[in-house]
N, C-alpha and C. Protein backbone atom coordinates (compact mmCIF):
# COMPACT_ATOMS: atom_id res chain seq x y z
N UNK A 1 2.93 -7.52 13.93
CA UNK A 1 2.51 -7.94 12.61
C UNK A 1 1.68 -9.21 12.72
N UNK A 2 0.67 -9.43 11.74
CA UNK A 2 -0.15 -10.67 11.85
C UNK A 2 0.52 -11.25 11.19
N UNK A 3 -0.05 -13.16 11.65
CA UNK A 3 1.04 -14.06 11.04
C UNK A 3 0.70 -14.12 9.61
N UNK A 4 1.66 -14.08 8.72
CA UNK A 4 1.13 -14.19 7.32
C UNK A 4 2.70 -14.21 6.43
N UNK A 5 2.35 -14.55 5.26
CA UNK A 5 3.36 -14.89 4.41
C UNK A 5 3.91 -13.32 4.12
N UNK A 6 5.59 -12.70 4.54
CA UNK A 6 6.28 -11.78 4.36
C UNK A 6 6.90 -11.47 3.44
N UNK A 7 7.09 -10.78 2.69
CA UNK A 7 7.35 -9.90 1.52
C UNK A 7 8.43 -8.43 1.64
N UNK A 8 9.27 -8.08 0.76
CA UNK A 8 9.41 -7.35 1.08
C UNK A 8 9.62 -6.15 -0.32
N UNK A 9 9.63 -4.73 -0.10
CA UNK A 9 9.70 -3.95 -1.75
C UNK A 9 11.07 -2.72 -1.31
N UNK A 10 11.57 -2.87 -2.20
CA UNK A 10 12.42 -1.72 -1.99
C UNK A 10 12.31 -0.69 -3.21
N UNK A 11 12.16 0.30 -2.95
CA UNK A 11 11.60 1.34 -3.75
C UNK A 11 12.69 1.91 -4.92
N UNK A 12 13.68 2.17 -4.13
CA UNK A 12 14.92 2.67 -4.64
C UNK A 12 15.16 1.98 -6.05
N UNK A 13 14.74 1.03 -6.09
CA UNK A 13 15.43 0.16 -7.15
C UNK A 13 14.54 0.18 -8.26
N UNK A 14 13.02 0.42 -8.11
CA UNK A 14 12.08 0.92 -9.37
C UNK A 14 12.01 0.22 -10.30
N UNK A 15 12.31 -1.33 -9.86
CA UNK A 15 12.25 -2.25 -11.27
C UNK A 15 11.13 -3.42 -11.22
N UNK A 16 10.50 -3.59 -12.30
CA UNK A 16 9.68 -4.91 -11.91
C UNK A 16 11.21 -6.21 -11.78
N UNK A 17 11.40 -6.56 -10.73
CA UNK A 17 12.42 -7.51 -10.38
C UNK A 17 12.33 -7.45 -8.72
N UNK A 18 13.02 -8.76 -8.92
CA UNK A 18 13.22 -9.25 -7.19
C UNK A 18 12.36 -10.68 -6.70
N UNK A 19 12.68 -11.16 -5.78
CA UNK A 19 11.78 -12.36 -5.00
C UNK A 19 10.96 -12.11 -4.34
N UNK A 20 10.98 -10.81 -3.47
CA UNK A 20 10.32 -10.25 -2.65
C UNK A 20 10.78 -10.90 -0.86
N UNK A 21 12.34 -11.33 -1.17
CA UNK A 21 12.99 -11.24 -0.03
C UNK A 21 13.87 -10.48 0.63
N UNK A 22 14.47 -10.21 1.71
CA UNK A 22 15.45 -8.96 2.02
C UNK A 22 16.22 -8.99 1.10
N UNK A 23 16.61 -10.12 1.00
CA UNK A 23 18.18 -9.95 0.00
C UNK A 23 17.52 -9.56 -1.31
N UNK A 24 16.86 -9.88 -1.53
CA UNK A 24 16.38 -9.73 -3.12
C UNK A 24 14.58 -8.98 -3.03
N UNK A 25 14.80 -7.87 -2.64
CA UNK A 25 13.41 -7.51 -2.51
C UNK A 25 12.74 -6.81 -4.04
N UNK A 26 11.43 -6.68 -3.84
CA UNK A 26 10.95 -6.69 -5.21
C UNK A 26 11.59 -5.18 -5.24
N UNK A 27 11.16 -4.70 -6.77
CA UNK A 27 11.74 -3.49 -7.20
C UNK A 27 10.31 -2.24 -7.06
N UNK A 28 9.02 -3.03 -7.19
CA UNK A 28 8.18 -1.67 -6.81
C UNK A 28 6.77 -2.58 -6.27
N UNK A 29 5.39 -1.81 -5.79
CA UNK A 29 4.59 -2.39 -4.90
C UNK A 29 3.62 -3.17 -6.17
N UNK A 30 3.25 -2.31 -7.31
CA UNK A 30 2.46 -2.65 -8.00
C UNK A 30 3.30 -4.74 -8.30
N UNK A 31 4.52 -4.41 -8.95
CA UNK A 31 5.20 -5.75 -9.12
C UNK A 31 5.15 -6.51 -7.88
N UNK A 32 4.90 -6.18 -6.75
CA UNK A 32 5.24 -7.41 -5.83
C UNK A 32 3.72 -7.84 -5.28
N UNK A 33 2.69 -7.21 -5.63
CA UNK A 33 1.29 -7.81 -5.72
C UNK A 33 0.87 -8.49 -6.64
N UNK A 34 1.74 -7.91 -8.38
CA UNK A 34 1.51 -8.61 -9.43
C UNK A 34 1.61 -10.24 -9.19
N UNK A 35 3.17 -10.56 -8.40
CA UNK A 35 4.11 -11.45 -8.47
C UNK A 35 3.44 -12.51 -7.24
N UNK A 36 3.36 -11.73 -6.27
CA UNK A 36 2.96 -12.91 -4.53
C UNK A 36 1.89 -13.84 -5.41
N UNK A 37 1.65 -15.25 -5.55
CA UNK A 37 1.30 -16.28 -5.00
C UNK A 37 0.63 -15.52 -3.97
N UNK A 38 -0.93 -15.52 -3.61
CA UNK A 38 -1.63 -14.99 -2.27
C UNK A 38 -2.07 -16.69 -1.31
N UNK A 39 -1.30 -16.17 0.06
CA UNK A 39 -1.57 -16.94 0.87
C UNK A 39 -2.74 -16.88 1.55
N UNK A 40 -3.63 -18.16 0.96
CA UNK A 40 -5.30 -17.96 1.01
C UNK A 40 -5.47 -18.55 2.48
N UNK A 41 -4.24 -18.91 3.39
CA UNK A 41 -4.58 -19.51 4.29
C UNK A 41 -4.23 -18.35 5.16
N UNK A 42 -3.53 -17.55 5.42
CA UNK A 42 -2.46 -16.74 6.49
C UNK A 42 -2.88 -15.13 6.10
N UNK A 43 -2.96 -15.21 4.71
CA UNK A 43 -2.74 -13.79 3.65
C UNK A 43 -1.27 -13.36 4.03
N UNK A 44 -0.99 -11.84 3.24
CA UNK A 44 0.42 -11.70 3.17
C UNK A 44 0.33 -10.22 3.56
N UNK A 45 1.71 -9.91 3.74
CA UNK A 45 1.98 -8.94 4.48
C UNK A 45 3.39 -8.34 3.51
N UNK A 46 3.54 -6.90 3.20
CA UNK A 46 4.03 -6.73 2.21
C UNK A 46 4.97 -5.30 2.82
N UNK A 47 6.06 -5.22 2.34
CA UNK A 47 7.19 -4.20 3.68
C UNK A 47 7.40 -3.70 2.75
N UNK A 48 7.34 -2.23 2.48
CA UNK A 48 7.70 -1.31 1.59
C UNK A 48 9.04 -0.25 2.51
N UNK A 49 10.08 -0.71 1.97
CA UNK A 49 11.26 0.05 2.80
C UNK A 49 11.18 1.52 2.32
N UNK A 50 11.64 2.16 3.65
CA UNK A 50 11.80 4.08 3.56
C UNK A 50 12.97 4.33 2.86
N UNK A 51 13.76 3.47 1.69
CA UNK A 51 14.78 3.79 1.10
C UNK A 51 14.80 4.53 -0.03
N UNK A 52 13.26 5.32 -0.35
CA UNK A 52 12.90 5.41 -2.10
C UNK A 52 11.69 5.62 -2.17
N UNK A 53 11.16 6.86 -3.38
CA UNK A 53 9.50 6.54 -3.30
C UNK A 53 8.95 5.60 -4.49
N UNK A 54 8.19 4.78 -4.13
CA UNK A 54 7.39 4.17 -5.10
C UNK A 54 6.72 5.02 -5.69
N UNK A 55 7.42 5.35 -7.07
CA UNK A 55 6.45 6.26 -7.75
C UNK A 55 5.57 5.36 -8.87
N UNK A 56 4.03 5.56 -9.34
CA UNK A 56 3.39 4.76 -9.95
C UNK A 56 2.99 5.06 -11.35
N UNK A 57 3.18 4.43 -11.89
CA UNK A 57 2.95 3.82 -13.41
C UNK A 57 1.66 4.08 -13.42
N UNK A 58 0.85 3.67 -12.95
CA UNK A 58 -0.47 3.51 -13.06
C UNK A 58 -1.08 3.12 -11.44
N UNK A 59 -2.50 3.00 -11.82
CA UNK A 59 -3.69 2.65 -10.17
C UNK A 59 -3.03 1.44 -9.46
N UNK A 60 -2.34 1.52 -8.11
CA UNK A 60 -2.04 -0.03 -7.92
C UNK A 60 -3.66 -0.31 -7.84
N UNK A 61 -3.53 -2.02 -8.07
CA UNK A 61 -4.81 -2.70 -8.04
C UNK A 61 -4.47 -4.31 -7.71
N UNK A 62 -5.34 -5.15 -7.21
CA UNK A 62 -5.03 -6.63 -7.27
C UNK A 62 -5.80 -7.40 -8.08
N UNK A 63 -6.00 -6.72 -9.38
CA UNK A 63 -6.31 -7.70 -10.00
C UNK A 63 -5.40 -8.84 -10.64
N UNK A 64 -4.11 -8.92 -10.73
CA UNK A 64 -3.44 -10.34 -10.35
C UNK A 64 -3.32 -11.51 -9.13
N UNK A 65 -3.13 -10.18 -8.04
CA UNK A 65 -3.45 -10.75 -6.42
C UNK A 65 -4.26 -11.88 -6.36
N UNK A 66 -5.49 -10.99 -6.53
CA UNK A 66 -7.00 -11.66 -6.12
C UNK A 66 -7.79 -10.99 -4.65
N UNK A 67 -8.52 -11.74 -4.30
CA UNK A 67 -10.06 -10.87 -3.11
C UNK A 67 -8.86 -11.48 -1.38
N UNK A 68 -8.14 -10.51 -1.23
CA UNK A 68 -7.77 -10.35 0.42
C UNK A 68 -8.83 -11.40 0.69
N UNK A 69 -9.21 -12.13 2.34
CA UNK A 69 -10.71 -12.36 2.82
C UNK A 69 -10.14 -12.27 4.44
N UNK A 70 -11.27 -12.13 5.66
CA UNK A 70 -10.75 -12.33 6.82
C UNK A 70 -9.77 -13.15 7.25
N UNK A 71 -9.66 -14.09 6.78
CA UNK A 71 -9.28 -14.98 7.56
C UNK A 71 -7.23 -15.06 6.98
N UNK A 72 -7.53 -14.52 5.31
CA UNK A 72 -6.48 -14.43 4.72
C UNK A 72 -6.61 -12.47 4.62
N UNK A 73 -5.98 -12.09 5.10
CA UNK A 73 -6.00 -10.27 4.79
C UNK A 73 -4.42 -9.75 3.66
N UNK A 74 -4.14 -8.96 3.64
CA UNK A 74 -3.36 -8.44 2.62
C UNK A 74 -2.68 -6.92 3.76
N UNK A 75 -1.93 -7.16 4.31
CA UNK A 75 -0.65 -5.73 4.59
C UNK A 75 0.00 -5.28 3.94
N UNK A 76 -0.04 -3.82 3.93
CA UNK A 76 1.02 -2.87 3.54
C UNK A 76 1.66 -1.77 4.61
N UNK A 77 2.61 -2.09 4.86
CA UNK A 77 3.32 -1.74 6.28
C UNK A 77 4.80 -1.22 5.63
N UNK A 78 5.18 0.23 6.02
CA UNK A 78 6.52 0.84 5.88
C UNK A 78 7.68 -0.15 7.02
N UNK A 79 8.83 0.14 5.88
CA UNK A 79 9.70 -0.63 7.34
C UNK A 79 10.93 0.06 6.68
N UNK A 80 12.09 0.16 7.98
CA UNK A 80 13.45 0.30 7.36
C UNK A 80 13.82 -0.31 6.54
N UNK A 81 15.15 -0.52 5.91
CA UNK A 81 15.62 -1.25 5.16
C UNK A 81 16.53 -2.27 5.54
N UNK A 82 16.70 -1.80 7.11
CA UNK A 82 17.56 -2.20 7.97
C UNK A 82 17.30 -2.89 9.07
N UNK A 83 15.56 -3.04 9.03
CA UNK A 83 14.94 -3.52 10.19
C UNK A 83 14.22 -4.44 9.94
N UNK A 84 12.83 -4.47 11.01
CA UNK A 84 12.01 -5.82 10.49
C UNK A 84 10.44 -5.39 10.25
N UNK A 85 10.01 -5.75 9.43
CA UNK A 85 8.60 -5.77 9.38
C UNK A 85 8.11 -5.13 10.53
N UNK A 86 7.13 -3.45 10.27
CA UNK A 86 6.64 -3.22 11.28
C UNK A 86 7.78 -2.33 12.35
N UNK A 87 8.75 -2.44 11.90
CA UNK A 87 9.53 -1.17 12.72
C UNK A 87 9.39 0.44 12.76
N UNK A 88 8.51 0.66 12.17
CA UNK A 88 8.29 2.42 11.92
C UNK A 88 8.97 2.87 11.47
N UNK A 89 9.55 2.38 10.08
CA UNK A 89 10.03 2.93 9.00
C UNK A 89 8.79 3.22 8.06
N UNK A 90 8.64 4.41 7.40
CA UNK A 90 7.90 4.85 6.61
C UNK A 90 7.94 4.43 4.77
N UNK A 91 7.29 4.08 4.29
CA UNK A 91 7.30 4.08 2.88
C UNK A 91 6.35 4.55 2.17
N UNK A 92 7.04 5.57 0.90
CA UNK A 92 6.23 6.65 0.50
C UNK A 92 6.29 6.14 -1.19
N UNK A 93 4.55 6.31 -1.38
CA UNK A 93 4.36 5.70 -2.62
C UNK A 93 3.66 7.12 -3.26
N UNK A 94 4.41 7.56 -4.33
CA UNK A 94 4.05 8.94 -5.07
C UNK A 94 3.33 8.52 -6.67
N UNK A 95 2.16 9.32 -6.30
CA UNK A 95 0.94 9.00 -7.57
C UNK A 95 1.01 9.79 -9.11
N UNK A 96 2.69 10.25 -8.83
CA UNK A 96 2.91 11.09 -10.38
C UNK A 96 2.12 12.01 -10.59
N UNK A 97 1.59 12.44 -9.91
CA UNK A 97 0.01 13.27 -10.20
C UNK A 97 -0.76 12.80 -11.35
N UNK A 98 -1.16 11.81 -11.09
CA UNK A 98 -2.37 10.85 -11.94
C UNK A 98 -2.93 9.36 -11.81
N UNK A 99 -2.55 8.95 -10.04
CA UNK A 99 -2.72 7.39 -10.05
C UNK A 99 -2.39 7.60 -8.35
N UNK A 100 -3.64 6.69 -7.77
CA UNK A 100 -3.40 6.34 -6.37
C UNK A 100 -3.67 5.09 -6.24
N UNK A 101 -3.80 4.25 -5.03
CA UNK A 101 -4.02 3.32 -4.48
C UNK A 101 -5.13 2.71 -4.28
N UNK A 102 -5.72 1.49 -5.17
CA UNK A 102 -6.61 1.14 -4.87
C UNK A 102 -8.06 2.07 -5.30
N UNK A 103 -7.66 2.82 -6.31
CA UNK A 103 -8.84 4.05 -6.28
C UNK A 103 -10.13 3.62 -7.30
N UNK A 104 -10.45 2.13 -8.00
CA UNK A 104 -11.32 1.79 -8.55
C UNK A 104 -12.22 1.41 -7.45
N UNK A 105 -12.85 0.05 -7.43
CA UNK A 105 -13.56 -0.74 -6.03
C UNK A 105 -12.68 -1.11 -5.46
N UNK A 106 -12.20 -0.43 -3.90
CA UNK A 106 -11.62 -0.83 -2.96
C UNK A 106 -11.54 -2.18 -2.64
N UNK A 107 -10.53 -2.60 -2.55
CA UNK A 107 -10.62 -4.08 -1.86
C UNK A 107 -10.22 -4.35 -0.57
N UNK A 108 -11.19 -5.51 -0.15
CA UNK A 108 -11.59 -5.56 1.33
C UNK A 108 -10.45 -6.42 2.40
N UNK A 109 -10.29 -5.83 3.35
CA UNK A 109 -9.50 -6.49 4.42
C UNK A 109 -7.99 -6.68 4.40
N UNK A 110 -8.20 -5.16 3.74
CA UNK A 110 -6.40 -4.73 3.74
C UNK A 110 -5.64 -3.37 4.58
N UNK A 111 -4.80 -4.03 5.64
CA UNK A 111 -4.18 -3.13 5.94
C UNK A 111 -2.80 -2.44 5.28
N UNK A 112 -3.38 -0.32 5.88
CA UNK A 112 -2.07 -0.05 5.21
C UNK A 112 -1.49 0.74 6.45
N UNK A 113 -0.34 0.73 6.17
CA UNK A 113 0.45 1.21 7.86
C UNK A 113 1.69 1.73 7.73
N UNK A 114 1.79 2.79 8.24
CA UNK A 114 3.29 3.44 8.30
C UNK A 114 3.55 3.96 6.84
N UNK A 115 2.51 4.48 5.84
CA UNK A 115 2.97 4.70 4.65
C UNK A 115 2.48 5.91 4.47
N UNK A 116 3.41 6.66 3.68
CA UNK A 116 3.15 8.18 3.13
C UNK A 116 2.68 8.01 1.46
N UNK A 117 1.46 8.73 1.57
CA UNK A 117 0.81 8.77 -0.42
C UNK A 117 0.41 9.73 -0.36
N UNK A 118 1.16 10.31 -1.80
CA UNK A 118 0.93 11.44 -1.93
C UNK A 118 0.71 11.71 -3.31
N UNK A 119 0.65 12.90 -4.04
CA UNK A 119 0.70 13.53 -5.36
C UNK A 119 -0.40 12.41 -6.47
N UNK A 120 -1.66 12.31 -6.15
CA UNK A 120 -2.08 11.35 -6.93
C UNK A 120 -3.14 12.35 -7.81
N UNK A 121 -3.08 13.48 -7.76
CA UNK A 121 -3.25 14.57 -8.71
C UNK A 121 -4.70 14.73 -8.99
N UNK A 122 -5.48 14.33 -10.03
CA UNK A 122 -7.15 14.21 -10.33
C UNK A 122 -7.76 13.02 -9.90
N UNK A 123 -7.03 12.29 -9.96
CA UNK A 123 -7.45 10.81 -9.63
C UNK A 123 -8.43 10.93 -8.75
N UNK A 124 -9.53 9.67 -8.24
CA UNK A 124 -10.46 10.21 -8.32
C UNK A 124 -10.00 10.22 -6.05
N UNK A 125 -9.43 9.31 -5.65
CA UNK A 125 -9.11 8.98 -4.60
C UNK A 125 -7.52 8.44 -4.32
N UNK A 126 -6.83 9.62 -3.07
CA UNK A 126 -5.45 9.00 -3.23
C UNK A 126 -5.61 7.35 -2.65
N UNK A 127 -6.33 6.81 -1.65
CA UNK A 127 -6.32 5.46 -0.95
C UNK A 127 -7.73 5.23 -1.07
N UNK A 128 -8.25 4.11 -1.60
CA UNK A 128 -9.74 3.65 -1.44
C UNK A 128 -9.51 1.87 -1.15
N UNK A 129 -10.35 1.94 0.04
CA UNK A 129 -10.67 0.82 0.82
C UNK A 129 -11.89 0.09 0.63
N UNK A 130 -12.08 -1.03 0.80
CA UNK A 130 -13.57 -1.79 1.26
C UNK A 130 -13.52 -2.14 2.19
N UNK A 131 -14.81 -2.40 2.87
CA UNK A 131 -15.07 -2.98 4.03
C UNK A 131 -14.28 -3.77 5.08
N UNK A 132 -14.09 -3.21 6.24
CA UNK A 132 -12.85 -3.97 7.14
C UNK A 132 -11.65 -3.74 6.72
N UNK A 133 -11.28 -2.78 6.23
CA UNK A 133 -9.94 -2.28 6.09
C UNK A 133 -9.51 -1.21 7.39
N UNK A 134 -8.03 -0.85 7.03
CA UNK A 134 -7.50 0.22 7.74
C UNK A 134 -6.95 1.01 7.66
N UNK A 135 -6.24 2.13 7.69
CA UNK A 135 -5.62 2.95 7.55
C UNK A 135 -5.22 3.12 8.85
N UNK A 136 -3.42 3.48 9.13
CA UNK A 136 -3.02 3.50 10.11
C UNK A 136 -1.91 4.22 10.47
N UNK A 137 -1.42 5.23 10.63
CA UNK A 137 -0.39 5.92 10.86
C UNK A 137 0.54 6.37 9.53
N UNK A 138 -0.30 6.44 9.27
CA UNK A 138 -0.32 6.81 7.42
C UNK A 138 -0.30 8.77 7.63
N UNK A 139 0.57 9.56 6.10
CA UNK A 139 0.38 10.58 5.82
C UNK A 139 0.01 10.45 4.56
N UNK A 140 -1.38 11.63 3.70
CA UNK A 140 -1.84 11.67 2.66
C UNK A 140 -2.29 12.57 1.98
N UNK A 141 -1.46 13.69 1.51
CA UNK A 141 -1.25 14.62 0.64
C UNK A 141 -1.23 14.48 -0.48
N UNK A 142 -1.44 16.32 -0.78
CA UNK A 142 -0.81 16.70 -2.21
C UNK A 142 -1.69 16.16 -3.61
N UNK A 143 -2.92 15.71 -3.28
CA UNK A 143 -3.64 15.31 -4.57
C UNK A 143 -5.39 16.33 -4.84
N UNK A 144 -5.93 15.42 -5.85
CA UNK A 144 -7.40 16.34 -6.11
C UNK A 144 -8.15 15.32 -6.14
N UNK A 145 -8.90 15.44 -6.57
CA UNK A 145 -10.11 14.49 -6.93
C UNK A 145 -11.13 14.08 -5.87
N UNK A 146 -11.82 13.15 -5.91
CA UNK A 146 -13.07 13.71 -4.79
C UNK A 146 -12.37 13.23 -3.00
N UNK A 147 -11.39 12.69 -2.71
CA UNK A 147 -11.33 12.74 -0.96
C UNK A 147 -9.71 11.63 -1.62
N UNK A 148 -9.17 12.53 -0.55
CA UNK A 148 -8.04 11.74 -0.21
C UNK A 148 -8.20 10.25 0.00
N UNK A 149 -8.64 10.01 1.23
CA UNK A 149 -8.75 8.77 1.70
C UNK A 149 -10.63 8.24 1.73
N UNK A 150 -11.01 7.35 1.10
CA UNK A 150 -12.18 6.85 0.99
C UNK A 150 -12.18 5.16 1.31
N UNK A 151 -12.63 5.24 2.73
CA UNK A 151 -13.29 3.89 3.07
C UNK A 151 -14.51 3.48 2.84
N UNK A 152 -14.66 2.34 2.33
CA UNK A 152 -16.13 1.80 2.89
C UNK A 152 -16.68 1.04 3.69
N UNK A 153 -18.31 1.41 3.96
CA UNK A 153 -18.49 0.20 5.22
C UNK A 153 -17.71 0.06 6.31
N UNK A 154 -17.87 -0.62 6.94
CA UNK A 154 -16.87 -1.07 8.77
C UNK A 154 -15.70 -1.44 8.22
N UNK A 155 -14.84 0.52 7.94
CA UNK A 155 -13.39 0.67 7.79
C UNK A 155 -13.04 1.43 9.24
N UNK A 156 -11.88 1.51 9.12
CA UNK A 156 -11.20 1.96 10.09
C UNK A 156 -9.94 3.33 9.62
N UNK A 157 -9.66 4.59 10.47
CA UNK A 157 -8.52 5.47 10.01
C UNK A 157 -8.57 5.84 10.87
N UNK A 158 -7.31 5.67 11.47
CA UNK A 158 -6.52 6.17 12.90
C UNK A 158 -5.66 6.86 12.93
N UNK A 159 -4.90 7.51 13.26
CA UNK A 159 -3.63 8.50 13.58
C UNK A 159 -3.45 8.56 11.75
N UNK A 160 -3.68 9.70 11.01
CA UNK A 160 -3.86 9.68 10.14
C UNK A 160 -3.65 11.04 9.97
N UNK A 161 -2.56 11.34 9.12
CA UNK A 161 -2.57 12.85 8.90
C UNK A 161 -2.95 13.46 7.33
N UNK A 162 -3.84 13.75 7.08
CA UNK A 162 -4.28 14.39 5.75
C UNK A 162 -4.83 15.79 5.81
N UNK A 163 -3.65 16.21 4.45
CA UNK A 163 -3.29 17.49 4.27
C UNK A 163 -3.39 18.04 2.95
N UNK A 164 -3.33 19.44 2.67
CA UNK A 164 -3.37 19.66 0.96
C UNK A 164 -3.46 19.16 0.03
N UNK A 165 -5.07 19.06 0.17
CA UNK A 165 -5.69 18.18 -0.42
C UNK A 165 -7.03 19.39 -1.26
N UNK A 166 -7.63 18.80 -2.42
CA UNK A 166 -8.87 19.81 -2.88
C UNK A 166 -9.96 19.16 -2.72
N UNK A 167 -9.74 17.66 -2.48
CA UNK A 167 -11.23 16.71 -2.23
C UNK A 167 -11.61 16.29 -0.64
């Protein structure tokens, strides 16, 4: 994991609530981007535990966040619930069939890792990136609209499994 200010979401619990610490982890992803204070020096790094799916309300987006930048980046990394940041625990964020990740203007210099997205239905993109992003050992099913996964510019998608999909 890069050094950066740690976070953590537990899905199961589906509430806007929490600190976004183990003991008290936030209740869903959209709330714990709402909530982070962004560390403009380090950026932050954000643990979505395999205990639960984040199912979504609506497009996550950072417009509370604010602009990731190199030097400060923005992670989204699956982890146990039981482990640490970055253990290969999976966390699966489900798009209700009508809402994915990031699917307006991608924002730049965010990694996502170890996470399953799926069911984001018409929408127009289940994951959309900007420039210098990643995708990383990620699964991404089960939606429509024009491409599962849409990077832009000098992005990156590696071990990446995308499946039943119509875009």
């Amino acid at each position: 994991m890069p050094k950066c200010t740690s976070y953590e979401v537990n899905p199961a619990l589906g509430t806007n609530s929490g600190t976004g610490t183990h003991a008290d982890p936030f209740g869903n992803l959209q709330y714990a981007v709402d909530t982070i204070v962004r560390d403009s020096v380090n950026g932050d790094c954000v643990s979505v535990w395999d205990t639960g799916v984040n199912t979504l309300a609506l497009d996550v987006h950072l417009a509370g966040y604010g602009a990731p930048t190199p030097t400060a980046p923005l992670s989204i990394v699956g982890m146990t619930s039981t482990g640490v940041p970055g253990d290969g625990g999976v966390g699966v964020i489900d798009g209700a069939g009508l809402y994915g990740l990031f699917t307006g203007i991608g924002p730049q210099y965010v990694l996502l890792k170890n996470m399953h997205v799926r069911n984001w239905g018409t929408a127009n993109y289940g994951v959309r990136l900007g420039h210098y992003s990643m995708v990383l050992d990620c699964e991404v099913h089960d939606g429509g609209g024009l491409s599962a996964i849409y990077l832009e510019g000098v992005s990156e998608a590696s071990h990446v499994y995308v499946h039943d999909c119509s875009g």
